[in-house]
C-alpha atoms as a PDB file:
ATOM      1  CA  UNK A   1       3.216 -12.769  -3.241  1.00  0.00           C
ATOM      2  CA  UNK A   2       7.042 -12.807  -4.111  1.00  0.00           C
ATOM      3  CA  UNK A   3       9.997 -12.569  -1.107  1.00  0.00           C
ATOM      4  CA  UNK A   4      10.204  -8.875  -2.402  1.00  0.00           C
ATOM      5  CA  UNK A   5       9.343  -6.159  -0.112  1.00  0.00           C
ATOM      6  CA  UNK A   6       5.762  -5.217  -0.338  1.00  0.00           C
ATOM      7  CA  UNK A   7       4.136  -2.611  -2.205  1.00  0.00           C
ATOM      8  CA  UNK A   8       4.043  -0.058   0.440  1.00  0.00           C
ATOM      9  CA  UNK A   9       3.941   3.407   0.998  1.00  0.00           C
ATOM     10  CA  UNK A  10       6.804   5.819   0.272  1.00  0.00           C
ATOM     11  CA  UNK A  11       7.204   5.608   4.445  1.00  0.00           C
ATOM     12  CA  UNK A  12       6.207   3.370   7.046  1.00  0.00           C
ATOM     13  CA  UNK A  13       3.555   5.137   9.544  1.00  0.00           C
ATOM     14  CA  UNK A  14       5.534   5.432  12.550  1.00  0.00           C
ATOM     15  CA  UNK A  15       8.427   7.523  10.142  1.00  0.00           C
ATOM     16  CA  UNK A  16       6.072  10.399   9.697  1.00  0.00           C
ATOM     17  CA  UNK A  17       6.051  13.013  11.875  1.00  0.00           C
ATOM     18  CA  UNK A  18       3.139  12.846  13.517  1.00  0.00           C
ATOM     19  CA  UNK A  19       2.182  16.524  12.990  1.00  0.00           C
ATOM     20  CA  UNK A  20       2.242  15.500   8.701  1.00  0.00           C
ATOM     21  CA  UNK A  21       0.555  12.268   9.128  1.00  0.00           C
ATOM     22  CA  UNK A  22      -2.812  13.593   8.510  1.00  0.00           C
ATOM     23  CA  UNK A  23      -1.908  14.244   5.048  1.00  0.00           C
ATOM     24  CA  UNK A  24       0.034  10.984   4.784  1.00  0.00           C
ATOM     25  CA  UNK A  25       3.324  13.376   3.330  1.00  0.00           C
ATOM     26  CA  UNK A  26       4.390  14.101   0.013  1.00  0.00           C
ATOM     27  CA  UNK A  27       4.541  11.106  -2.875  1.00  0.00           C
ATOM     28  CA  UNK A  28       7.496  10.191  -4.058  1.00  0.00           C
ATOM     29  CA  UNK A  29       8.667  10.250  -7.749  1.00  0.00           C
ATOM     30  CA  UNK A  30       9.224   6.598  -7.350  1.00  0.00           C
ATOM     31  CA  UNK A  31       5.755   6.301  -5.523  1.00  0.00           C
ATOM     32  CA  UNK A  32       4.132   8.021  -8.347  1.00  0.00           C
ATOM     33  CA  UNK A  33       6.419   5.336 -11.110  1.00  0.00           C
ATOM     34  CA  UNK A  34       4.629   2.651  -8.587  1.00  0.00           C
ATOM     35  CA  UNK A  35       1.169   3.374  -8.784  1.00  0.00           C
ATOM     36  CA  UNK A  36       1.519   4.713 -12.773  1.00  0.00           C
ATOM     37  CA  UNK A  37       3.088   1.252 -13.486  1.00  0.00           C
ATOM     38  CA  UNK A  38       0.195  -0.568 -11.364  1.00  0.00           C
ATOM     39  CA  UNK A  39      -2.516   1.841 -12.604  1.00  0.00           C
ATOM     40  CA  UNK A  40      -1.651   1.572 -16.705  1.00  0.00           C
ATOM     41  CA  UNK A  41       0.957  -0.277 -17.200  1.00  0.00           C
ATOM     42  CA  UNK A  42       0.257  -3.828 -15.452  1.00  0.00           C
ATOM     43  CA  UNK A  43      -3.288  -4.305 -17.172  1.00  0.00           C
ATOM     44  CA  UNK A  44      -1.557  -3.913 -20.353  1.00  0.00           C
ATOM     45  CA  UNK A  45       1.156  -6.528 -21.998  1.00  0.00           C
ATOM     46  CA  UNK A  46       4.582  -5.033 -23.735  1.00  0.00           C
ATOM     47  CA  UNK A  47       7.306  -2.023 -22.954  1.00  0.00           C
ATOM     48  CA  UNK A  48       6.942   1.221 -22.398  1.00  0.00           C
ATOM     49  CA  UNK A  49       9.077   3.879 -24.061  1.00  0.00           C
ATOM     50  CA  UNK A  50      11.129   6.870 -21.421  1.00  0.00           C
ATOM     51  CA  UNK A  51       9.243   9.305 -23.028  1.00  0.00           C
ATOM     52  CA  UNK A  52       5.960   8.222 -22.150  1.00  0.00           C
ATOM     53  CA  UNK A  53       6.920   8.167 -18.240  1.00  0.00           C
ATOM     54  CA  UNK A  54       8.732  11.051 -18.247  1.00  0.00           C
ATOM     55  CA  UNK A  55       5.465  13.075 -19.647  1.00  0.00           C
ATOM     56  CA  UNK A  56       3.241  10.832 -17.422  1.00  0.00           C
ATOM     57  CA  UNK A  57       5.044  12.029 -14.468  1.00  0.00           C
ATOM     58  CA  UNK A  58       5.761  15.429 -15.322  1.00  0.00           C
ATOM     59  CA  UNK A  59       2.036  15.739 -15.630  1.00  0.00           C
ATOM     60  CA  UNK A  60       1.814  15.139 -11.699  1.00  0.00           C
ATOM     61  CA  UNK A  61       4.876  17.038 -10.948  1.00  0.00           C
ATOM     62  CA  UNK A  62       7.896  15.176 -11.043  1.00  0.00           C
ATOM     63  CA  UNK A  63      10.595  16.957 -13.064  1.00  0.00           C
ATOM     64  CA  UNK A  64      12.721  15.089 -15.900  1.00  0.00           C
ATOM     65  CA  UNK A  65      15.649  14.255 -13.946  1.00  0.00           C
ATOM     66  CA  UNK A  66      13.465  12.465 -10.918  1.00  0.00           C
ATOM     67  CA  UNK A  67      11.317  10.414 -13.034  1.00  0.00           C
ATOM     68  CA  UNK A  68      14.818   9.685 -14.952  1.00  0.00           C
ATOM     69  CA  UNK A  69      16.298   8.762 -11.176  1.00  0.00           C
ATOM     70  CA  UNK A  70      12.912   7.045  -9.964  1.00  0.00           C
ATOM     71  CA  UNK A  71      12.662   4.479 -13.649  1.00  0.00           C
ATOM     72  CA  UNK A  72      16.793   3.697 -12.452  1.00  0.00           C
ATOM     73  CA  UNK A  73      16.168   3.476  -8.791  1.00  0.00           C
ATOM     74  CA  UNK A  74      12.908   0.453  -9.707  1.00  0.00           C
ATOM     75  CA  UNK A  75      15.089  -1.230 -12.175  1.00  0.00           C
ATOM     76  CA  UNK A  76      17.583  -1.706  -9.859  1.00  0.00           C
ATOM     77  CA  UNK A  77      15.086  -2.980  -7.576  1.00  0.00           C
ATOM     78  CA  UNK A  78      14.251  -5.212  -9.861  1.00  0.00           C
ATOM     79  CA  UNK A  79      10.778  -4.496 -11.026  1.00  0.00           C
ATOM     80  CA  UNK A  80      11.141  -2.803 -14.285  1.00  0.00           C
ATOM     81  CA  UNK A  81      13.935  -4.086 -16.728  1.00  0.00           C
ATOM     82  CA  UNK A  82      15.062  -1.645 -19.652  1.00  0.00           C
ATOM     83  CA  UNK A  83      15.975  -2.309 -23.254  1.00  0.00           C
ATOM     84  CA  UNK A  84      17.822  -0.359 -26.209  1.00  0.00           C
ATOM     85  CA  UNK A  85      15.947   0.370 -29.543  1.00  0.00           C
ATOM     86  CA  UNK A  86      18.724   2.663 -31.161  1.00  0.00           C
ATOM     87  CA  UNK A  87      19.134   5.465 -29.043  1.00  0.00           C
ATOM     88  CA  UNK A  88      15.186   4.901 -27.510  1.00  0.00           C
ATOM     89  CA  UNK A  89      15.161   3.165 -24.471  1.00  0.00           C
ATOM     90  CA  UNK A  90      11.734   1.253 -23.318  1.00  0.00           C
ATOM     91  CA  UNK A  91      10.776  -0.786 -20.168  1.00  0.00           C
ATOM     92  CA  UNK A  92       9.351  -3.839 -19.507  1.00  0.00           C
ATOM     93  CA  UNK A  93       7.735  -5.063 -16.170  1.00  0.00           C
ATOM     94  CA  UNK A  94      10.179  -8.038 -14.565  1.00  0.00           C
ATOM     95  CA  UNK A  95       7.988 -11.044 -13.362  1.00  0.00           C
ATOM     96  CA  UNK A  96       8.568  -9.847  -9.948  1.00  0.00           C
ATOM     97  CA  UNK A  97       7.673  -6.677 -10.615  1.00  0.00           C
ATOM     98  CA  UNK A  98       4.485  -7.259 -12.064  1.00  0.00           C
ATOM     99  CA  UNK A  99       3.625 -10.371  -8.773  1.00  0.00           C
ATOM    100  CA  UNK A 100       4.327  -7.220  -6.809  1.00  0.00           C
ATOM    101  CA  UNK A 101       1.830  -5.013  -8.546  1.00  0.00           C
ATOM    102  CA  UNK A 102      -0.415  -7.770  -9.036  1.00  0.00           C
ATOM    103  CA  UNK A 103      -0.398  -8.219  -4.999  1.00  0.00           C
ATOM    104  CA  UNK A 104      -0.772  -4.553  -4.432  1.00  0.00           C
ATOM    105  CA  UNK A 105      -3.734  -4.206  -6.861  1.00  0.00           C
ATOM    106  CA  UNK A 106      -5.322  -7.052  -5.084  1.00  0.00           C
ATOM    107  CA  UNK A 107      -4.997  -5.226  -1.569  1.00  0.00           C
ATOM    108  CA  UNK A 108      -5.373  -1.635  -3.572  1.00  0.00           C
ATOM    109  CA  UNK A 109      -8.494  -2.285  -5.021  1.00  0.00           C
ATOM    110  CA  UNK A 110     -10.370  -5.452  -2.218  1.00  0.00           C
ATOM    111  CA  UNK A 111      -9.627  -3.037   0.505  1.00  0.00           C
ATOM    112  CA  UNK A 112     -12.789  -2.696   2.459  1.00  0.00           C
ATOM    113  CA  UNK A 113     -15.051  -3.786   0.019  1.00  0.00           C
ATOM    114  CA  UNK A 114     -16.608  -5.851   2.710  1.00  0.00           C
ATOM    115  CA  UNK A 115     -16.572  -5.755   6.150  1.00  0.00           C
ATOM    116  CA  UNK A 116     -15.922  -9.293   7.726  1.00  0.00           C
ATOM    117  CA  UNK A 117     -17.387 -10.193  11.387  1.00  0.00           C
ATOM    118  CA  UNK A 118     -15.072 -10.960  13.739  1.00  0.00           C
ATOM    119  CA  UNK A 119     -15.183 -14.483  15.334  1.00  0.00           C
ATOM    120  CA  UNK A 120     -13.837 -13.753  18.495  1.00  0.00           C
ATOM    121  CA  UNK A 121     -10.524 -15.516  18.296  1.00  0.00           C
ATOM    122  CA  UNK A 122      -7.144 -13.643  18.022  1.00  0.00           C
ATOM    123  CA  UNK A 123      -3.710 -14.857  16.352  1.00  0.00           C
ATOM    124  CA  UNK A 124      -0.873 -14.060  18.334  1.00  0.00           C
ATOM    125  CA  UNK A 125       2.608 -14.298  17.652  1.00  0.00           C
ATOM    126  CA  UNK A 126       5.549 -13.994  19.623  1.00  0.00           C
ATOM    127  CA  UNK A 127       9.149 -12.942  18.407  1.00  0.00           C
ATOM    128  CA  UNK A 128      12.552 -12.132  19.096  1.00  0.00           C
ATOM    129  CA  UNK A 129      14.605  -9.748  17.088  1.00  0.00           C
ATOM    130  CA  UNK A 130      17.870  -8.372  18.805  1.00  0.00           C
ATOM    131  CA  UNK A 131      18.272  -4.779  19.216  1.00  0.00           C
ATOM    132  CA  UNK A 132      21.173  -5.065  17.155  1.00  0.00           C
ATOM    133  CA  UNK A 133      19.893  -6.153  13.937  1.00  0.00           C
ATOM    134  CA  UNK A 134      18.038  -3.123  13.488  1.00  0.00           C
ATOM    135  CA  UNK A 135      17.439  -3.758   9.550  1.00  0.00           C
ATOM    136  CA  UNK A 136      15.323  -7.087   9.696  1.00  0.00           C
ATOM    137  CA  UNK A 137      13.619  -5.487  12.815  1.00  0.00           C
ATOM    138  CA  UNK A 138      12.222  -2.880  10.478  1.00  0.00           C
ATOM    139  CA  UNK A 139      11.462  -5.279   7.429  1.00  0.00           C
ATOM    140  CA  UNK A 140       9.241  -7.589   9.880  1.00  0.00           C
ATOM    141  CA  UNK A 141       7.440  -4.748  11.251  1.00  0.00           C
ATOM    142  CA  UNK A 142       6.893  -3.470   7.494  1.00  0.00           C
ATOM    143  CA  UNK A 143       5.665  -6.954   6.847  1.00  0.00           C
ATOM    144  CA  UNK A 144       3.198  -7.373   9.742  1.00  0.00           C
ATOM    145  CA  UNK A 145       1.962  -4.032   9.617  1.00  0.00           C
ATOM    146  CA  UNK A 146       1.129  -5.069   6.108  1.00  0.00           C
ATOM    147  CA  UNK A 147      -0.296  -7.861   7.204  1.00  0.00           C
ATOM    148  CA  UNK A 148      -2.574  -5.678   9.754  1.00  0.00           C
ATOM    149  CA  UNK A 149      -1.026  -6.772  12.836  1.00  0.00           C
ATOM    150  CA  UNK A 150      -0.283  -4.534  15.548  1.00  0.00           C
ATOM    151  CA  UNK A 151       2.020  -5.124  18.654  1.00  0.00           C
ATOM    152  CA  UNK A 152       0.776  -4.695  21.962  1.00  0.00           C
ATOM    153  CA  UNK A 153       3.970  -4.814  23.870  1.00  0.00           C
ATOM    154  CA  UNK A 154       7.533  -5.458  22.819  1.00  0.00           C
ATOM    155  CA  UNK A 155       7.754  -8.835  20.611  1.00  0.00           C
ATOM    156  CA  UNK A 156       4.342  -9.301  20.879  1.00  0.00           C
ATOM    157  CA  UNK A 157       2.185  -9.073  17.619  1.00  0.00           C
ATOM    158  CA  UNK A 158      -1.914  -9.383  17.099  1.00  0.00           C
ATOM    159  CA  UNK A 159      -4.312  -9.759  14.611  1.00  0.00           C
ATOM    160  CA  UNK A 160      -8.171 -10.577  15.113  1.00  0.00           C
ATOM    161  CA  UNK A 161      -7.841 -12.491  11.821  1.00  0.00           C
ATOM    162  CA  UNK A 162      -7.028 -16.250  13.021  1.00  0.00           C
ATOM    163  CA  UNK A 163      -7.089 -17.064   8.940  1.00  0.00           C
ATOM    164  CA  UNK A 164      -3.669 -14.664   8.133  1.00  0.00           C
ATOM    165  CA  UNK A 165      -2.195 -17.607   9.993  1.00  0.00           C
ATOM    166  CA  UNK A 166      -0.162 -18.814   6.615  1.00  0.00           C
ATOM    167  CA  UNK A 167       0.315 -15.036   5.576  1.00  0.00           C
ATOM    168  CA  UNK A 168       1.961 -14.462   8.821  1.00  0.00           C
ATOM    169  CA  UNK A 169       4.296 -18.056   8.337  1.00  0.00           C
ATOM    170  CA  UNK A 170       5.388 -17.183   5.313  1.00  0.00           C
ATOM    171  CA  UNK A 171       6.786 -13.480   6.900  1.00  0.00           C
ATOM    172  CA  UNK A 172       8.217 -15.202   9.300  1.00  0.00           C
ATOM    173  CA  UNK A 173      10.355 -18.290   6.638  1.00  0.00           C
ATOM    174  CA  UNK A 174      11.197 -15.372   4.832  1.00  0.00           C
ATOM    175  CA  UNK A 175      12.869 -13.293   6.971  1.00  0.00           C
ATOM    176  CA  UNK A 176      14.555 -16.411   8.424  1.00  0.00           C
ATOM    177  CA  UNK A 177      13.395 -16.123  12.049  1.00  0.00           C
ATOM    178  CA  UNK A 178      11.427 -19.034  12.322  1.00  0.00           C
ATOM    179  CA  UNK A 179      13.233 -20.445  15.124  1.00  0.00           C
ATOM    180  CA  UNK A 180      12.619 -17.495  17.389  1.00  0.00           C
ATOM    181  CA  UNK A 181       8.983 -17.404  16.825  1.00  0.00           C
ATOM    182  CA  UNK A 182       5.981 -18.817  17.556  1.00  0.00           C
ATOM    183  CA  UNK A 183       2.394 -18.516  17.414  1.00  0.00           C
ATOM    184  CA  UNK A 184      -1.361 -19.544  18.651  1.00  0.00           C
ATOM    185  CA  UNK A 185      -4.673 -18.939  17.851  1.00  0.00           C
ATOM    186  CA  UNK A 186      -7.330 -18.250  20.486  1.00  0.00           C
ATOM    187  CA  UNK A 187     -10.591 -16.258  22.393  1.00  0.00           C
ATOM    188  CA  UNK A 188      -9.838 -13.551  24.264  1.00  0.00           C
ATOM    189  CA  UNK A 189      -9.038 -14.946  28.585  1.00  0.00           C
ATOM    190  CA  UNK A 190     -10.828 -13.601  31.993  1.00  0.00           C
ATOM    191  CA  UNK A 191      -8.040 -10.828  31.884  1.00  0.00           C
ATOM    192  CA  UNK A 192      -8.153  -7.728  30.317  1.00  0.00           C
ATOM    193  CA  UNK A 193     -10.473  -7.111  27.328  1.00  0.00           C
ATOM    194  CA  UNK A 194     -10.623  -7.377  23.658  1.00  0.00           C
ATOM    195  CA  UNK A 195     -10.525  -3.267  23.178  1.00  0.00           C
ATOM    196  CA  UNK A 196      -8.081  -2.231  25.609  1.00  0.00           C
ATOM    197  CA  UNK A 197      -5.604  -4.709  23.206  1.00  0.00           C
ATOM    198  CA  UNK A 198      -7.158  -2.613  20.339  1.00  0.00           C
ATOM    199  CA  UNK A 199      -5.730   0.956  22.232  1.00  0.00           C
ATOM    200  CA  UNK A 200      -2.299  -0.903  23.408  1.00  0.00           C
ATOM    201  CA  UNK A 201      -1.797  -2.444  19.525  1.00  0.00           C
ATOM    202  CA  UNK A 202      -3.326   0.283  17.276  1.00  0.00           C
ATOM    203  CA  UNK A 203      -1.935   4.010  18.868  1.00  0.00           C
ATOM    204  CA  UNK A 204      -2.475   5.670  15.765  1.00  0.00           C
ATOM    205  CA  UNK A 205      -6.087   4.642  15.129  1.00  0.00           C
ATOM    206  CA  UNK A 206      -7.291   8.456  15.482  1.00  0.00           C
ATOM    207  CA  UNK A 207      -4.895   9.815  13.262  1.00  0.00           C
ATOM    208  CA  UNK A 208      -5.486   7.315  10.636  1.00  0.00           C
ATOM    209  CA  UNK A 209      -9.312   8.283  11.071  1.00  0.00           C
ATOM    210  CA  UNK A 210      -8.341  11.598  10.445  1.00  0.00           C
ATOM    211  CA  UNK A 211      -6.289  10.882   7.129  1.00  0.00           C
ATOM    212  CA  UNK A 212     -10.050   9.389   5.446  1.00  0.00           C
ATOM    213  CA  UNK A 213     -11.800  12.536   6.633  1.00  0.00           C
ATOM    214  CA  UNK A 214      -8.721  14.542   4.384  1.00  0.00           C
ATOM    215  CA  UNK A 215      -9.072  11.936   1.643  1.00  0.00           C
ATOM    216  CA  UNK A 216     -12.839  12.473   1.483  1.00  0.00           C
ATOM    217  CA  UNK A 217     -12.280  15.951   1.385  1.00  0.00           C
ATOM    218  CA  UNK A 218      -9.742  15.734  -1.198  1.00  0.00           C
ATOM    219  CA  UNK A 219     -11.545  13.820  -3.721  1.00  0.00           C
ATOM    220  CA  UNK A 220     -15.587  13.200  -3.215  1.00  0.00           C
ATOM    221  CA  UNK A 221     -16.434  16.574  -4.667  1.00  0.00           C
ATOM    222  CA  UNK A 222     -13.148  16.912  -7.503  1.00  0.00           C
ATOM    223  CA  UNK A 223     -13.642  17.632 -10.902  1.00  0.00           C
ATOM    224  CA  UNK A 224     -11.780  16.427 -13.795  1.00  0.00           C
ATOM    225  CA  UNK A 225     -12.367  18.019 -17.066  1.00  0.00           C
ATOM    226  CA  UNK A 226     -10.773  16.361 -19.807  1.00  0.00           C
ATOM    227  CA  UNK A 227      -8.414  12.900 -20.759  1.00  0.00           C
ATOM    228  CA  UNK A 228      -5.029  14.781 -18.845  1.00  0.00           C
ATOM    229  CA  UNK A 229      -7.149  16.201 -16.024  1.00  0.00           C
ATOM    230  CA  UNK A 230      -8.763  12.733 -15.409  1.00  0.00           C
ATOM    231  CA  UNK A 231      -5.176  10.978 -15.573  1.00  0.00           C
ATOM    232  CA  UNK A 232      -4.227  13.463 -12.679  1.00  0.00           C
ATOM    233  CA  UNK A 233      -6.839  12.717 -10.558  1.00  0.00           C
ATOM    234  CA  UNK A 234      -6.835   9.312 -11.179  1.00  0.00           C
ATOM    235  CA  UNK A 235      -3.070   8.868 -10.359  1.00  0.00           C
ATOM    236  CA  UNK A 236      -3.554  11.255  -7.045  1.00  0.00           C
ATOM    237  CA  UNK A 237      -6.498   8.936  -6.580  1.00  0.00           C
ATOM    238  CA  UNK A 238      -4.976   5.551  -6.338  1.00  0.00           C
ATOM    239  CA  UNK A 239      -1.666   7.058  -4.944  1.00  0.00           C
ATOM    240  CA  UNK A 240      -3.574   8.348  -1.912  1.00  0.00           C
ATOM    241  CA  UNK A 241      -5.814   5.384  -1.570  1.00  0.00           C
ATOM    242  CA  UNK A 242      -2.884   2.716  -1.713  1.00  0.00           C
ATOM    243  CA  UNK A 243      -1.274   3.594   1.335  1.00  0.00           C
ATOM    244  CA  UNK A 244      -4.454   3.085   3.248  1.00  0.00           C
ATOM    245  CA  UNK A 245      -4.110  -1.064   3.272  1.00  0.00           C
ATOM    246  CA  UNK A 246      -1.060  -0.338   4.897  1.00  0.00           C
ATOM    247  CA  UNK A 247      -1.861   1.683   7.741  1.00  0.00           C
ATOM    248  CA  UNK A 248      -5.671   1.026   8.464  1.00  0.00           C
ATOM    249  CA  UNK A 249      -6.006  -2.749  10.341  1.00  0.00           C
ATOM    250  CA  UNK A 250      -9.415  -2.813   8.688  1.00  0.00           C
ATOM    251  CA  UNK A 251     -10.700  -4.268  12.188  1.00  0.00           C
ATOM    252  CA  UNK A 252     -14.048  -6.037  12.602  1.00  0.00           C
ATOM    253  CA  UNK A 253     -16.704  -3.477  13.896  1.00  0.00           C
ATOM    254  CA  UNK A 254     -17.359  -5.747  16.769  1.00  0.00           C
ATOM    255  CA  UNK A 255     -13.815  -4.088  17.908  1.00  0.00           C
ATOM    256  CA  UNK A 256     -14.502  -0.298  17.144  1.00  0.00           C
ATOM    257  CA  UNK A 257     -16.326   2.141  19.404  1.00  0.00           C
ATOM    258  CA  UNK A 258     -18.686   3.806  16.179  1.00  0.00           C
ATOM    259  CA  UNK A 259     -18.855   3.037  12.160  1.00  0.00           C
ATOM    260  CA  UNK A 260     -15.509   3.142  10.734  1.00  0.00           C
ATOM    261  CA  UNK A 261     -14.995   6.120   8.008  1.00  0.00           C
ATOM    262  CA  UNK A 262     -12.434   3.945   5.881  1.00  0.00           C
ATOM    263  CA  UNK A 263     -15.634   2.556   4.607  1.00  0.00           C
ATOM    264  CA  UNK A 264     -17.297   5.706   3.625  1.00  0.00           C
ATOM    265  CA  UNK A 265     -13.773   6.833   1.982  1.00  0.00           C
ATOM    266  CA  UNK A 266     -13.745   3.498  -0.028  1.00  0.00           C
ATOM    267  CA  UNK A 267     -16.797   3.602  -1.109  1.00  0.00           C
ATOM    268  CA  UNK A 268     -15.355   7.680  -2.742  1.00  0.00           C
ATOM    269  CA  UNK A 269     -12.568   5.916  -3.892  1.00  0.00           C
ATOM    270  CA  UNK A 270     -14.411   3.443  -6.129  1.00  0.00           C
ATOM    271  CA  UNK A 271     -16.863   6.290  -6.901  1.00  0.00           C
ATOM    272  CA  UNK A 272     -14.078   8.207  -8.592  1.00  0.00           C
ATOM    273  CA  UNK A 273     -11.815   5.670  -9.878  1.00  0.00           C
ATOM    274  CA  UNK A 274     -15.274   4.687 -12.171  1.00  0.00           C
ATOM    275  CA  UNK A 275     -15.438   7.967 -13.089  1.00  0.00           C
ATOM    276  CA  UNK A 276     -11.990   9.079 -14.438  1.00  0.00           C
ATOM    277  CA  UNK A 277     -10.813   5.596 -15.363  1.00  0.00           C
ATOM    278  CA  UNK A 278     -11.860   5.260 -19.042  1.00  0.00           C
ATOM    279  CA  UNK A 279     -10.236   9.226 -19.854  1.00  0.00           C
ATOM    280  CA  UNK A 280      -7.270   8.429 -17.371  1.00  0.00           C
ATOM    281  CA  UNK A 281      -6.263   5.493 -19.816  1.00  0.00           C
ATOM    282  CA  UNK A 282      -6.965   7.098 -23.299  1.00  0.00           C
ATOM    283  CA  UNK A 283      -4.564   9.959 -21.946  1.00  0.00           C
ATOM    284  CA  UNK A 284      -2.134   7.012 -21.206  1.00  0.00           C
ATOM    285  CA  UNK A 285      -2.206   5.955 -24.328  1.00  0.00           C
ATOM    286  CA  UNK A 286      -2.004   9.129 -25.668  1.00  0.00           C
ATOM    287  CA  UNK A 287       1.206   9.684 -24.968  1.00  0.00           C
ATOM    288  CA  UNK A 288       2.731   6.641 -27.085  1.00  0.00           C
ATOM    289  CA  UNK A 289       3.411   4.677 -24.493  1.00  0.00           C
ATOM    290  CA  UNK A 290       3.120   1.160 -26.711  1.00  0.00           C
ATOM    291  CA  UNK A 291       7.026  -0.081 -27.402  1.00  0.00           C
END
């Protein structure tokens, strides 16, 4: 994965008002450039012309002027770089942009394919941010929350993964706290027990459960009748489904009180996404999108 940000969703969980979270909030036009870019444009090789994007996105609802504002706002980030044909302009992915997409189509699309059993150790990891330096307090919690850690109490960060040991590292050289960190591996002591640090690290575990039952809802039983009606669904599909890696720890069952409905709402997921994907992409191409 590059030092870039992660590909996350359009807001971290704890942003959204907890009375909206069920639906997960509104996508973004640049949300919608993200998961268009990782959805057609990263399996493919060459630039994309501005018209194709701007009809791509005006398909799902983003006026002219947005998707003009959100193809900017991800060059400037550094993940799309734009070049003049006469008075046509077309866009190429950066090699950071497409590690980035890469990385999110890895999490995207692995996402509880599997359920792993747990082992019974814990990594742990302690570490100091000041108050002050409220920016990099907010990147590593974006970054560990990727990573599916949760925090317990203040400074304090868990994961029942003892292998995201290097992940973890690498979150920790990049934001340049190394020297006020530190970590262990371990079993679970005499004190306390392995499910109250569940409740004290994941709060928002029944909300999150709540967001699958909408997504099944959403999408198990949707039609899609023809190529543009399939490229719809498809890109309300993975836009909905990508911010799930994000949120959802994917904990081990041995952890969880009953069967976890992530897995029943990844299983729809794949269901769908084999279902609209070969008339999502002949729209895509459709359009002209080849530079």
């Amino acid at each position: 994965m590059s030092a870039a940000a992660p590909l996350e969703p359009d807001a971290g969980w704890d942003e959204v008002p907890s009375a909206r979270r069920r639906s997960l909030g509104g996508p973004s036009a640049r949300g919608l450039l993200l998961t268009i870019l990782g959805e057609f444009v990263l399996p493919r090789s060459g630039p994309v012309w501005t018209a194709a994007f701007v009809e791509a996105l005006a398909a799902v609802g983003v006026e002219e002027k947005a998707a003009r504002q959100a193809l900017a706002r991800t060059a400037a980030e550094g993940l799309v770089t734009p070049s003049r044909v006469g008075r046509r302009t077309r866009w190429d992915l950066t090699p950071e942009g497409r590690d980035l997409l890469e990385d999110g189509a890895r999490r995207i699309y692995g996402f509880l394919r599997e359920q792993r059993r747990w082992d019974g150790r814990w990594l742990v990891l302690a570490v100091t941010v000041p108050e002050t330096q409220r920016a990099l307090r907010h990147k590593l919690r974006t970054r560990l929350t990727w990573a599916g850690m949760g925090s317990p109490a203040p400074g304090l960060w868990v994961v029942p993964y003892a292998d995201r040991g290097p992940e973890v590292a690498r979150i920790v050289e990049d934001l340049g706290i190394a020297s006020s960190a530190m970590s262990w591996v371990g079993e679970s002591g005499a004190i306390g027990r392995p499910e109250d640090v569940v409740a004290a690290a994941w709060t928002s575990l029944g909300e999150i459960e709540a967001a699958y039952g909408d997504f099944v809802d959403g999408f198990e039983d949707r039609r899609a009748d023809g190529a543009e009606a399939a490229f719809v669904a498809q890109v309300g599909l993975v836009q909905a489904w990508r911010r799930f890696p994000f949120l959802d720890p994917a904990l081990p069952m041995e952890l969880l009180d009953h069967d976890w409905p992530g897995v029943r709402a990844a299983t729809v997921f794949h269901r769908c996404h084999e279902r609209w994907h070969r008339r999502a992409q002949a729209h895509w191409e459709s359009l002209g999108a080849d530079g």
